[in-house]
N, C-alpha and C. Protein backbone atom coordinates (compact mmCIF):
# COMPACT_ATOMS: atom_id res chain seq x y z
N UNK A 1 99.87 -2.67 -27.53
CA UNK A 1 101.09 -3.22 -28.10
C UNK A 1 102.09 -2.08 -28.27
N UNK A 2 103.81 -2.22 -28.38
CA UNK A 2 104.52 -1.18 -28.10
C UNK A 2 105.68 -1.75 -28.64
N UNK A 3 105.51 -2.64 -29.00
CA UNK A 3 106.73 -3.29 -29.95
C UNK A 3 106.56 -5.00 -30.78
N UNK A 4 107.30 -4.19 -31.71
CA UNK A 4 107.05 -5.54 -32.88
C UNK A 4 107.61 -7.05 -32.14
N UNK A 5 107.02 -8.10 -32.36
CA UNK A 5 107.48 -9.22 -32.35
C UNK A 5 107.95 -10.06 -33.05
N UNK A 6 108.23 -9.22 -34.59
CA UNK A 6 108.83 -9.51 -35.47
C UNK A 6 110.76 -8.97 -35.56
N UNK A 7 110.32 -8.18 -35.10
CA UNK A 7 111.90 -7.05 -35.10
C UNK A 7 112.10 -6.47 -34.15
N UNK A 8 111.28 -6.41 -32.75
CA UNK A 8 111.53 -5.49 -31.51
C UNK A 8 111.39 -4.13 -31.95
N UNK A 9 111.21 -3.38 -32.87
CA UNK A 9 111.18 -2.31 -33.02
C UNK A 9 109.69 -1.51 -32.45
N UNK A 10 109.74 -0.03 -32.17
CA UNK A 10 108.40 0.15 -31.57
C UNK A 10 107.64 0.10 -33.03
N UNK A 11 105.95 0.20 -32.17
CA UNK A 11 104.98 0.13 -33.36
C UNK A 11 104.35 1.59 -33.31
N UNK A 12 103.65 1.59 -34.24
CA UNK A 12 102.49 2.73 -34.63
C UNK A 12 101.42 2.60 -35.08
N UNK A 13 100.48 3.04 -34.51
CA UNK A 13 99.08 3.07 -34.76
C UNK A 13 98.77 3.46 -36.07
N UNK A 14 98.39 2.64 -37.06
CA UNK A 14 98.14 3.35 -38.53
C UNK A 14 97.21 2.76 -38.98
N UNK A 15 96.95 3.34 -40.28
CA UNK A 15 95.78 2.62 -41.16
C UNK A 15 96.31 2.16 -42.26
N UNK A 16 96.86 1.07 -42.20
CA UNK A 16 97.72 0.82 -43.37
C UNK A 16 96.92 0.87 -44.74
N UNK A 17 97.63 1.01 -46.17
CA UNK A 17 96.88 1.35 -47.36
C UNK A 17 96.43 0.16 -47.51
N UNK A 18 94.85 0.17 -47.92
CA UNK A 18 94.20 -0.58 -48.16
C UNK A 18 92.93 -1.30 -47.26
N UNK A 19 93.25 -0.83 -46.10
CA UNK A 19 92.80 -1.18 -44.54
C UNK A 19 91.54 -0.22 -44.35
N UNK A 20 90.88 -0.30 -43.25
CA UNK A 20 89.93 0.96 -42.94
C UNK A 20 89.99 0.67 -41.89
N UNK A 21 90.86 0.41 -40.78
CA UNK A 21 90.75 0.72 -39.52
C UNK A 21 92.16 0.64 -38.82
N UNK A 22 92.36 1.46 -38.37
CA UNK A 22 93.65 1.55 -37.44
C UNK A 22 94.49 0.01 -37.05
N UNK A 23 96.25 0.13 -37.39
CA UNK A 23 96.27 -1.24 -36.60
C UNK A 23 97.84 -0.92 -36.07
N UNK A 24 98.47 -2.08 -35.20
CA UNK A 24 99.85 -1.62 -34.98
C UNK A 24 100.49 -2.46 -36.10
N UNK A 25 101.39 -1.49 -36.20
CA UNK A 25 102.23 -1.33 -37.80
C UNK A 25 103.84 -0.75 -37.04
N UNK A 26 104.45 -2.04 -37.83
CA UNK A 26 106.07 -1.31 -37.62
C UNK A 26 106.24 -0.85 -38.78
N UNK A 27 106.58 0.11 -38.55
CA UNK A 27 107.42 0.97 -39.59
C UNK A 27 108.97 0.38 -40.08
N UNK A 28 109.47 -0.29 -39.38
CA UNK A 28 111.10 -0.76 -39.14
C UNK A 28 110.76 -2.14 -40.39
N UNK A 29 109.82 -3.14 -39.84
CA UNK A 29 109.69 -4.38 -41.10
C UNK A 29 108.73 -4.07 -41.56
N UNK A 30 107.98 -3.49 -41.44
CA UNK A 30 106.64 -3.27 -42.64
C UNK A 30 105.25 -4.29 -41.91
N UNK A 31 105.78 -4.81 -40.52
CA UNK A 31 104.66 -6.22 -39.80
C UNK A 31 103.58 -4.95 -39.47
N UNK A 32 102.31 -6.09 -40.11
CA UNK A 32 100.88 -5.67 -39.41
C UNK A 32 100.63 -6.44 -38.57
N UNK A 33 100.18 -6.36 -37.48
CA UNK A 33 99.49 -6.80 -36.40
C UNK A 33 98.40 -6.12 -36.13
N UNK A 34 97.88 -7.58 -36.40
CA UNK A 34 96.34 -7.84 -36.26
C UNK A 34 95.95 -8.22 -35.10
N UNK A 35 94.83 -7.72 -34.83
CA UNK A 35 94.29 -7.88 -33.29
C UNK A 35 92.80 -8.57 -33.30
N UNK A 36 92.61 -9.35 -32.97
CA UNK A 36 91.44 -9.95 -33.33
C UNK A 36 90.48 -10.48 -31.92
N UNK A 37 89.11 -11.23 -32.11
CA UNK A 37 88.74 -11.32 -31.37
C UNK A 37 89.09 -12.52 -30.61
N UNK A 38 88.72 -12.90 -29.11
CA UNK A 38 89.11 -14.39 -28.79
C UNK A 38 87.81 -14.78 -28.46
N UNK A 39 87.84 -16.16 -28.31
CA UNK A 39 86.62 -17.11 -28.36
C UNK A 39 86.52 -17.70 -26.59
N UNK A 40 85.85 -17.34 -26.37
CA UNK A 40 85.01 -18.50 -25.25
C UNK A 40 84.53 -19.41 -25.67
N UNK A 41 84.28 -20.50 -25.18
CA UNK A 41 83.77 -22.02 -25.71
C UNK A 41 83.60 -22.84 -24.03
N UNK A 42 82.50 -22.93 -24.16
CA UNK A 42 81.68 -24.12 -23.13
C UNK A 42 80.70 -24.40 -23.48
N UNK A 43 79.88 -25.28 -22.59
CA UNK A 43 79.10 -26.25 -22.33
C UNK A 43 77.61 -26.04 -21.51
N UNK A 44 76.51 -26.31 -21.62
CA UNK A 44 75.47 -26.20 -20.60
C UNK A 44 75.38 -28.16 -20.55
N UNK A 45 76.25 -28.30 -19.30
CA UNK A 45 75.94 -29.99 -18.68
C UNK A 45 74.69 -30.16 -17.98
N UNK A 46 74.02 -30.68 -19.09
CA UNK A 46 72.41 -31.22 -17.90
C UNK A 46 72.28 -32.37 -17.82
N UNK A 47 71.68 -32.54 -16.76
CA UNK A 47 70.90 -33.90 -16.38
C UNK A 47 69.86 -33.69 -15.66
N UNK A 48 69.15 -35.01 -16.92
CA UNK A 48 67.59 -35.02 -16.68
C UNK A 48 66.91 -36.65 -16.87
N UNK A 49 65.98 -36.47 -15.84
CA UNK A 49 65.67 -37.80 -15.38
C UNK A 49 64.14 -37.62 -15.49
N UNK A 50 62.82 -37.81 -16.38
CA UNK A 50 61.50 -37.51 -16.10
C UNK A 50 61.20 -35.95 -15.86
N UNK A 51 61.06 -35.47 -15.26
CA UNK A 51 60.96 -34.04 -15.03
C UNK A 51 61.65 -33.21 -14.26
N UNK A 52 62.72 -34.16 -13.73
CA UNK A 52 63.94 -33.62 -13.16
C UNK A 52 64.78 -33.04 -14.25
N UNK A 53 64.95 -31.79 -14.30
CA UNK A 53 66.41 -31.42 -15.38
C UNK A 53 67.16 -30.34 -14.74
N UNK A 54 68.75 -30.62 -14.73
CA UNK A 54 69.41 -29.80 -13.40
C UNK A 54 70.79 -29.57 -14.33
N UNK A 55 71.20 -28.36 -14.00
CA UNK A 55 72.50 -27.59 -15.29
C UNK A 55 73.82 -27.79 -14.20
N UNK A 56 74.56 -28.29 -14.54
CA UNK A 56 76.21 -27.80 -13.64
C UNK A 56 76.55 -26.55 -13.80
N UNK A 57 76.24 -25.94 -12.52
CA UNK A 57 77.33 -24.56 -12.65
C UNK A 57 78.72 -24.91 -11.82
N UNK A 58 79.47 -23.85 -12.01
CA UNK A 58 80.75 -23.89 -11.54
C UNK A 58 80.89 -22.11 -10.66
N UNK A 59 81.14 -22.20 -9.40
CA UNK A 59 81.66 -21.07 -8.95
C UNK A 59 82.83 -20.31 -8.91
N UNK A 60 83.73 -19.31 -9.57
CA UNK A 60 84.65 -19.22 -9.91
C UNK A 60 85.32 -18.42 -8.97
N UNK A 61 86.61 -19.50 -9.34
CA UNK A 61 87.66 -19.33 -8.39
C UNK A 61 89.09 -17.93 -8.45
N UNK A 62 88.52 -17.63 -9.76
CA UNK A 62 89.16 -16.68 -10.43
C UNK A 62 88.70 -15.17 -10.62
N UNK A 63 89.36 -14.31 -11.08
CA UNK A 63 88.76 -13.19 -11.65
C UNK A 63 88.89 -12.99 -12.96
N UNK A 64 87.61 -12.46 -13.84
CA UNK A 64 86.78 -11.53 -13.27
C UNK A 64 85.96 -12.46 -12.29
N UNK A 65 85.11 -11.45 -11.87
CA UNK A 65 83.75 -12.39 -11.04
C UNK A 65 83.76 -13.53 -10.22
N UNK A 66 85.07 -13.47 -9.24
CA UNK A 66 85.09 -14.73 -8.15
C UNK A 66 83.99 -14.71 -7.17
N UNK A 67 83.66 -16.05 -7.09
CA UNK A 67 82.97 -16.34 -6.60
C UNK A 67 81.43 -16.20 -6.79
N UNK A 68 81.05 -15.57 -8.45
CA UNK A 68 79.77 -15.98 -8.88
C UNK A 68 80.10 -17.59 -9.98
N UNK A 69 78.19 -17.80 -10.30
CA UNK A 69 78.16 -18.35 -10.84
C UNK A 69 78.72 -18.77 -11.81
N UNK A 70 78.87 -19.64 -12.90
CA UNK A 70 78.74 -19.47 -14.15
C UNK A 70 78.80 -20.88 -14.92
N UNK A 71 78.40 -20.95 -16.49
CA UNK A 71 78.91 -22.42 -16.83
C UNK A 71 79.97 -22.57 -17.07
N UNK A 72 80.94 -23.93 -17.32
CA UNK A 72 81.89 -24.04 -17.19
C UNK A 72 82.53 -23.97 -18.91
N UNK A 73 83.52 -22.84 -19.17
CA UNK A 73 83.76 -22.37 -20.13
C UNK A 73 85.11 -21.87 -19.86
N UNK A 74 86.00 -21.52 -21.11
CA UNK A 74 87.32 -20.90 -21.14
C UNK A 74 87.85 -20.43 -22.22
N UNK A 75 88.56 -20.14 -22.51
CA UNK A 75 89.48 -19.41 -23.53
C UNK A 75 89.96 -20.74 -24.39
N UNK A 76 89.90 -20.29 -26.16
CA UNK A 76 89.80 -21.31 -26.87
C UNK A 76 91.40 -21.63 -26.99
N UNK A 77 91.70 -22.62 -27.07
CA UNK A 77 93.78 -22.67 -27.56
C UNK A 77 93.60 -22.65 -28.44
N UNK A 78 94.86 -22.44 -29.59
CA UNK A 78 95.34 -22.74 -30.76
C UNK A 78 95.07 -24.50 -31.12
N UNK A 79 94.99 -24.87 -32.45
CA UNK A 79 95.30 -25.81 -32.30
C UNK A 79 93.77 -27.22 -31.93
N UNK A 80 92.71 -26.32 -31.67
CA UNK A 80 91.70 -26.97 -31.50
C UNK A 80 90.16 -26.78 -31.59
N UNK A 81 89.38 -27.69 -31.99
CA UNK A 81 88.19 -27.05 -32.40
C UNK A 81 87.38 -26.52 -31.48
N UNK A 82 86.19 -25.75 -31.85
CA UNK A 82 85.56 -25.13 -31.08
C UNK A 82 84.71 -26.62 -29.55
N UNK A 83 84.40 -27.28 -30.49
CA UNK A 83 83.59 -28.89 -29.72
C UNK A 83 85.42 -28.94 -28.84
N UNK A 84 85.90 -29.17 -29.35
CA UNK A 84 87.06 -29.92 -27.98
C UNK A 84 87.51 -28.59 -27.49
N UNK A 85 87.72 -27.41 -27.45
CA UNK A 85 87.33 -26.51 -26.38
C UNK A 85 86.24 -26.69 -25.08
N UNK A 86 85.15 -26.77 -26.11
CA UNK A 86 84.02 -27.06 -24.99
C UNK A 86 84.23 -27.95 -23.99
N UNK A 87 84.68 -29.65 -24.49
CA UNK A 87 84.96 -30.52 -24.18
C UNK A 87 86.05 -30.71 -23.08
N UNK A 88 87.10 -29.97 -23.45
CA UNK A 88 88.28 -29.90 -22.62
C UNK A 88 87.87 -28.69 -21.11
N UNK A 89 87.28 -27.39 -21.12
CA UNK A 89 87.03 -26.45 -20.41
C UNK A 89 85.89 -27.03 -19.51
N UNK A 90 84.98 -27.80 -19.79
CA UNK A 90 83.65 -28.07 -18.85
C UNK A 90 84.84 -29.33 -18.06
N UNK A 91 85.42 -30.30 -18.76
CA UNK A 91 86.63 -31.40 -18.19
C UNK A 91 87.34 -30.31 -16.96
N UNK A 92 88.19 -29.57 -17.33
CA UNK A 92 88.89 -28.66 -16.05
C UNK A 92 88.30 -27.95 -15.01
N UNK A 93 87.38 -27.15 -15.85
CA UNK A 93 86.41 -26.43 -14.46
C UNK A 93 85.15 -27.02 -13.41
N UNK A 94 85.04 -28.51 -14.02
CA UNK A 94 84.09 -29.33 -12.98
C UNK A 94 84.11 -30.74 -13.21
N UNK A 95 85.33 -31.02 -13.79
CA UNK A 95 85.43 -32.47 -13.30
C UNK A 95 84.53 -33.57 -14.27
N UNK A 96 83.59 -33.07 -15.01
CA UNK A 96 82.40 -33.50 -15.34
C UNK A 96 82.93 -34.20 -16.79
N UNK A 97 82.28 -35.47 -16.56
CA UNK A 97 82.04 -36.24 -18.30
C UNK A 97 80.62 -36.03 -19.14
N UNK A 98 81.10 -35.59 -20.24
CA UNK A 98 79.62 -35.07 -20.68
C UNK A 98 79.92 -35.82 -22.32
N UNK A 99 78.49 -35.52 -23.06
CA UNK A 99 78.40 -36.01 -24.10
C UNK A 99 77.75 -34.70 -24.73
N UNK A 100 78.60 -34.19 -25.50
CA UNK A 100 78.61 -32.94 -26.55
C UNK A 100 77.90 -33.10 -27.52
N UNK A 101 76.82 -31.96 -27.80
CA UNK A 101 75.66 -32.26 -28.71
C UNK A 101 76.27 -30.44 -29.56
N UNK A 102 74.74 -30.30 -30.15
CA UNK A 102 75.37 -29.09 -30.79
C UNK A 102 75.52 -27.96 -30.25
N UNK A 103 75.52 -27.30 -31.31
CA UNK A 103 76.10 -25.50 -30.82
C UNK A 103 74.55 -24.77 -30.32
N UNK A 104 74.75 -24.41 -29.45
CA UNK A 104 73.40 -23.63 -28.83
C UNK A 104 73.25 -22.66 -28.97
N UNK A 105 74.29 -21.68 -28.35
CA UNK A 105 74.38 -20.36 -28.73
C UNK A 105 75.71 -19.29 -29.22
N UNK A 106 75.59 -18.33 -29.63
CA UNK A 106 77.21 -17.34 -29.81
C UNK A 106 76.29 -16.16 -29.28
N UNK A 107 77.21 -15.30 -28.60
CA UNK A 107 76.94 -14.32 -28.24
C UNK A 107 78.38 -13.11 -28.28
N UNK A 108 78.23 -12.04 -29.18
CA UNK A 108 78.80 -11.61 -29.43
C UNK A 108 79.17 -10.17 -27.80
N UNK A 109 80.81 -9.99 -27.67
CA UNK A 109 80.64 -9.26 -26.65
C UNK A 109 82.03 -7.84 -26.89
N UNK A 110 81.52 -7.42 -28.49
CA UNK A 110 82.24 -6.66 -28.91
C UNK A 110 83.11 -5.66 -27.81
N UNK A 111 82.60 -5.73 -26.55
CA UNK A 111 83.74 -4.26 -25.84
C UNK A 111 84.66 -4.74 -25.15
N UNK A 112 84.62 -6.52 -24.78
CA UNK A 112 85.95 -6.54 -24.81
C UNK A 112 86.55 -7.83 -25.19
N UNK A 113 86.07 -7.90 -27.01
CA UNK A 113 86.49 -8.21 -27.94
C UNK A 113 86.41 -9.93 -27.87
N UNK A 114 85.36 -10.62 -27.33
CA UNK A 114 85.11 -11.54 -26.90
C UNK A 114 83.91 -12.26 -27.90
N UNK A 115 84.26 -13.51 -28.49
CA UNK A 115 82.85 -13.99 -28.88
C UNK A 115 82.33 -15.40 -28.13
N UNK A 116 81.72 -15.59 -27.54
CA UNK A 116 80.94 -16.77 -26.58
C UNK A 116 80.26 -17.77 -27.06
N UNK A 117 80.52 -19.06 -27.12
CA UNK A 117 80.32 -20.20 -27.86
C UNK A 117 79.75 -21.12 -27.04
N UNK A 118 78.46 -21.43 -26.43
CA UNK A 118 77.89 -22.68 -25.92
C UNK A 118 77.12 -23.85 -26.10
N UNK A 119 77.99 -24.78 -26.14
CA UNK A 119 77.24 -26.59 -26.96
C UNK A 119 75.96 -26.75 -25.94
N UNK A 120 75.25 -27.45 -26.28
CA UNK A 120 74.37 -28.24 -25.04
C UNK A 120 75.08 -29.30 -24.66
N UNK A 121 74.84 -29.94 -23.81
CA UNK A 121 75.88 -31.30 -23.26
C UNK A 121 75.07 -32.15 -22.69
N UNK A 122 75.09 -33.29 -22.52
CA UNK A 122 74.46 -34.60 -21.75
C UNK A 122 75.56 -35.10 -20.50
N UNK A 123 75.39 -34.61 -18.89
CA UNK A 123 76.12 -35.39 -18.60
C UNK A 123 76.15 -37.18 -18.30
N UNK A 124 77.31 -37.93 -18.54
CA UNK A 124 77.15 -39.48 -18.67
C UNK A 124 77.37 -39.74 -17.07
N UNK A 125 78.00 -38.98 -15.92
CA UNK A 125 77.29 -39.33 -14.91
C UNK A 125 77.26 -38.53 -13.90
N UNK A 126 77.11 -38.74 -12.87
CA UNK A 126 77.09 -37.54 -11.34
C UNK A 126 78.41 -37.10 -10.88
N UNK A 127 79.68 -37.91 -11.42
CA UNK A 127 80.90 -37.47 -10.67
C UNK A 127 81.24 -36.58 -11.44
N UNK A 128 81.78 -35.22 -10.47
CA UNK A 128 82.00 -33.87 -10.62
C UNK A 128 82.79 -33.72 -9.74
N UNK A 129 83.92 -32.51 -9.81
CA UNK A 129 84.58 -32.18 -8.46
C UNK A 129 85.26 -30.76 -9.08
N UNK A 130 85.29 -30.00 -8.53
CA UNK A 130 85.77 -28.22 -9.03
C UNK A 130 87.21 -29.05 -9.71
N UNK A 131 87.96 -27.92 -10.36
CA UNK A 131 88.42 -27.95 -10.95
C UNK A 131 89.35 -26.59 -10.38
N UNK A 132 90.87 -26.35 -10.51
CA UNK A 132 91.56 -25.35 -9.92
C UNK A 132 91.08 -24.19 -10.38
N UNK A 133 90.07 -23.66 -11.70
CA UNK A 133 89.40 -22.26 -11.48
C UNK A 133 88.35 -22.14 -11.09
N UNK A 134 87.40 -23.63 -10.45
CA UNK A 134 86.29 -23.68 -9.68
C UNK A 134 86.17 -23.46 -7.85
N UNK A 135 85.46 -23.13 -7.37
CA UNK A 135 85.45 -23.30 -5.93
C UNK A 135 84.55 -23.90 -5.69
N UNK A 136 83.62 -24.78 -6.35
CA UNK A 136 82.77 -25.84 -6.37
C UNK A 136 81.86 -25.54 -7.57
N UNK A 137 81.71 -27.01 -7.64
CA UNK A 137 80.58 -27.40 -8.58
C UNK A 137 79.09 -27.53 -7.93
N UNK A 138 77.71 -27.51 -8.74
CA UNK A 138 76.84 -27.90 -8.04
C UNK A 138 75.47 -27.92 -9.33
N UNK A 139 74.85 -28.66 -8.91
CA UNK A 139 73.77 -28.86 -10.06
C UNK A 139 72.45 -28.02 -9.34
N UNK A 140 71.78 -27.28 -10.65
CA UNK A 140 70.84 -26.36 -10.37
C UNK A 140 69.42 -26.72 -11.09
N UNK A 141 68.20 -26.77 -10.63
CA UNK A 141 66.99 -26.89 -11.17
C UNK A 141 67.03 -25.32 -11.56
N UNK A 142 66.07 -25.28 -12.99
CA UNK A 142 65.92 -23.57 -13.19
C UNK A 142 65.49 -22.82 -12.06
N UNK A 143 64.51 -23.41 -11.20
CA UNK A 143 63.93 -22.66 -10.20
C UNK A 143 64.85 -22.01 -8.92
N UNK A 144 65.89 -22.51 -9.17
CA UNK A 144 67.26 -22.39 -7.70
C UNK A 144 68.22 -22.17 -8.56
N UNK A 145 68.26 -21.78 -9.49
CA UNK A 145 69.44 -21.00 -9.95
C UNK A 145 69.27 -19.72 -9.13
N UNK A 146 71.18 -19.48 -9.01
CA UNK A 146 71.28 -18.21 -8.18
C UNK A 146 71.88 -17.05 -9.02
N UNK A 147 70.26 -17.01 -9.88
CA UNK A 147 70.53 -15.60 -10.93
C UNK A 147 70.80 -14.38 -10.01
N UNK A 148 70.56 -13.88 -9.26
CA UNK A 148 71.45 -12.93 -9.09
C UNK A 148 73.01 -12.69 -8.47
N UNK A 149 73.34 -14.47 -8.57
CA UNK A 149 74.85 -14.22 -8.97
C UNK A 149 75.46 -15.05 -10.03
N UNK A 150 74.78 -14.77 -11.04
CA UNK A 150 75.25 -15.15 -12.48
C UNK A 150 76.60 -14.57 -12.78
N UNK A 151 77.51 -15.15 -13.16
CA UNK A 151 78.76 -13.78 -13.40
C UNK A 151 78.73 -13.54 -14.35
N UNK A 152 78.13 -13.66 -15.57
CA UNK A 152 78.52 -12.90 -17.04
C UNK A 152 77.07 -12.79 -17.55
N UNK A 153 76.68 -11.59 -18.23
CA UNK A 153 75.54 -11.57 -19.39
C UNK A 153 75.31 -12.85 -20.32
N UNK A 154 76.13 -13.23 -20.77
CA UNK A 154 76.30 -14.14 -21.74
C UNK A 154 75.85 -15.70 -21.37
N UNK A 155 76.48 -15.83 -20.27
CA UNK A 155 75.72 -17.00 -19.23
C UNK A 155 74.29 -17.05 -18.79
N UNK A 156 74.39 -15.98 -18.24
CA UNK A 156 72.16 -15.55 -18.21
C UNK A 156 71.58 -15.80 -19.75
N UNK A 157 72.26 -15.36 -20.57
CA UNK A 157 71.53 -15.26 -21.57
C UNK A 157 71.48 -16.69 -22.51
N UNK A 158 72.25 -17.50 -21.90
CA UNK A 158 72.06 -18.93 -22.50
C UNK A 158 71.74 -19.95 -21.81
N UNK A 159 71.38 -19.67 -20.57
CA UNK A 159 70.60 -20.46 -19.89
C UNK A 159 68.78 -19.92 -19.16
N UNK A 160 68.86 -18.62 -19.67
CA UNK A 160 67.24 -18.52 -20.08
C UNK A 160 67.04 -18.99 -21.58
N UNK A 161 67.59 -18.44 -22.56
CA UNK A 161 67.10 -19.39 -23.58
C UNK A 161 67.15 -20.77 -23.59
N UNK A 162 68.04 -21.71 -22.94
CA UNK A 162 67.97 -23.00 -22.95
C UNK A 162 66.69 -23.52 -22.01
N UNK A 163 66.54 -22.83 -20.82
CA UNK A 163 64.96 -23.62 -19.84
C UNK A 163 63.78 -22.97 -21.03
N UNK A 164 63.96 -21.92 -21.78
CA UNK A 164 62.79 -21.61 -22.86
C UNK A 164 62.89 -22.73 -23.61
N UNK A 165 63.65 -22.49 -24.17
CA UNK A 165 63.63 -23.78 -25.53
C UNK A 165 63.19 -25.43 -24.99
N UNK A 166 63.40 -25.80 -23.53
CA UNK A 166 63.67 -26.86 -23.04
C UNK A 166 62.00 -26.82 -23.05
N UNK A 167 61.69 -26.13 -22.53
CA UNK A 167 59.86 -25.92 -22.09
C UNK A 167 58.95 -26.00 -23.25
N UNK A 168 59.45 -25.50 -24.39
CA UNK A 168 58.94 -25.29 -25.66
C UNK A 168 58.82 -26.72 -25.72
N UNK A 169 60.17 -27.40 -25.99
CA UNK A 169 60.21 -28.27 -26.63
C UNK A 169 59.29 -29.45 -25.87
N UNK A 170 59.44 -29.49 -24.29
CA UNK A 170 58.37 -30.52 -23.73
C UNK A 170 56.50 -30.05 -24.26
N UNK A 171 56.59 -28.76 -24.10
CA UNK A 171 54.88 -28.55 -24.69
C UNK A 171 54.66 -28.86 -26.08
N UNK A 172 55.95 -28.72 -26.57
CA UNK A 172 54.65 -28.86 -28.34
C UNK A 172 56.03 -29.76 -29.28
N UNK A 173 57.05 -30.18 -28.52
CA UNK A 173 57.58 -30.88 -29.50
C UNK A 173 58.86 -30.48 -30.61
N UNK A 174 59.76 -31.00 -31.16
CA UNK A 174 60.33 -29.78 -31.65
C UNK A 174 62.21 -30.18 -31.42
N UNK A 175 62.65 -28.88 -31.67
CA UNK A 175 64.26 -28.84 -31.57
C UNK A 175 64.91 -28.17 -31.07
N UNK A 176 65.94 -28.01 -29.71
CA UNK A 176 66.88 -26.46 -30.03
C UNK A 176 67.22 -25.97 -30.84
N UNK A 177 67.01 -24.38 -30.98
CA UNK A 177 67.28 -23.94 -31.97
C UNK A 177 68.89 -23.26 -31.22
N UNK A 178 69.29 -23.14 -32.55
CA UNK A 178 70.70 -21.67 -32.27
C UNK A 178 70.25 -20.39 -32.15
N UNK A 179 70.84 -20.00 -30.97
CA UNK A 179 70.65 -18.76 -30.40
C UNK A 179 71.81 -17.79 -30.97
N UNK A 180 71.62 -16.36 -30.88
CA UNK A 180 72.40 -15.71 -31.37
C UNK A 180 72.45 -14.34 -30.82
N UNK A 181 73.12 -13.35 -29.74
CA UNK A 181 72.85 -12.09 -29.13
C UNK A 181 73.94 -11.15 -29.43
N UNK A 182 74.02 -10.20 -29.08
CA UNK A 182 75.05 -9.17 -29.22
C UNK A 182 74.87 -8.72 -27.63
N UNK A 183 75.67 -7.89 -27.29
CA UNK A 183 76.00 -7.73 -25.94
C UNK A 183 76.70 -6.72 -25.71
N UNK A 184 76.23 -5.61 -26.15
CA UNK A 184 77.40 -4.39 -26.64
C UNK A 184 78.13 -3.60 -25.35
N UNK A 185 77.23 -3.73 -24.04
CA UNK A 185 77.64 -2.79 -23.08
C UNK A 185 77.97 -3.91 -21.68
N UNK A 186 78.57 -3.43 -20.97
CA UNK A 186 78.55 -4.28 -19.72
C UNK A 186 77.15 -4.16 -18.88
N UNK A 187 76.89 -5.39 -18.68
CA UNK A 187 75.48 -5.34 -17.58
C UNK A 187 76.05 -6.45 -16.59
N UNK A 188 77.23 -6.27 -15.96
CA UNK A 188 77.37 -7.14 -14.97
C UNK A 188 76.42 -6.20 -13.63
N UNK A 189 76.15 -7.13 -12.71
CA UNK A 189 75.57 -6.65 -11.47
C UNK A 189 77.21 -6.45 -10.92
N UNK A 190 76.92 -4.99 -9.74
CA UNK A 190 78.09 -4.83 -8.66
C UNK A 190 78.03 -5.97 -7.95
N UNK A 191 79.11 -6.38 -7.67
CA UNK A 191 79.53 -7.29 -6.17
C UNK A 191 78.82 -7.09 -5.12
């Protein structure tokens, strides 16, 4: 940041009194600006039929990471809850009608200031079609997922805990639980 949006005036890096960590500060109106984290919010859409159970991924059409995997997720707006984030982002990036259950996992991705929010979902039926940041949709059994082109940590890491929990829960019965990770460094794979 390099100027106020309160007054146009430039800013300065300070610790204002009372604070313990650096922030931009005009000196000209006295505005703190706060910098905070932003939210990801999606969905794991399954469908399962007897012992068939198959996740929608979405291939992205965008950067970072075009053209890997991932679930269908986005940047939260103003103005709306974390569930109609989910709701609205899995809607744009694959077309898909789903029925929103609870919160599965957060995964925290402090380095670049990101926190990751995924519901479980029921989809209500087979019609899907990409979405303008998808380059297709496609439904995956755990066994044909194409983990090594997962595009984010955060995505691997909530869809191995979900086929765990899913497996748990067919052997002995039981509930998803909420998951919870930190993610401090980048572990994307190179292109």
């Amino acid at each position: 940041m390099k100027f106020c949006s309160d007054c146009a005036h430039p800013v300065s890096r300070l610790t204002p009194p009372g604070d313990n960590r650096p922030r931009y500060v005009c000196e000209n109106c006295g505005a703190i600006h706060y910098q905070n984290p932003k939210l990801v919010v999606g969905s794991i859409p399954v469908w399962e039929h007897g012992d068939d159970l198959r996740v929608l991924l979405c291939r992205r059409a965008i950067e970072p990471r075009r053209g890997f995997w991932t679930l269908p997720a986005g940047f939260m707006e103003n103005s709306e809850t974390t569930s109609e984030a989910a709701q609205r982002e899995t809607e744009e990036e694959s077309g898909a009608h789903i029925d929103l259950h609870t919160l599965f996992s957060i995964v925290n991705v402090p380095h670049v200031h990101q926190v990751h929010l995924f519901y479980r979902a029921t989809l209500l039926d087979l019609e899907y079609e990409a979405g303008e940041e998808s380059l297709e949709v496609a439904m995956f059994s755990e066994q044909d997922i194409p983990w090594s082109d997962i595009a984010f940590p955060t995505v691997e890491y909530t869809l191995r805990a979900f086929f765990t929990d899913h497996a748990r829960i067919a052997r002995e019965g039981g509930e998803f639980l909420l998951h919870s990770e930190d993610i401090r460094h980048p572990m994307m794979r190179p292109d």
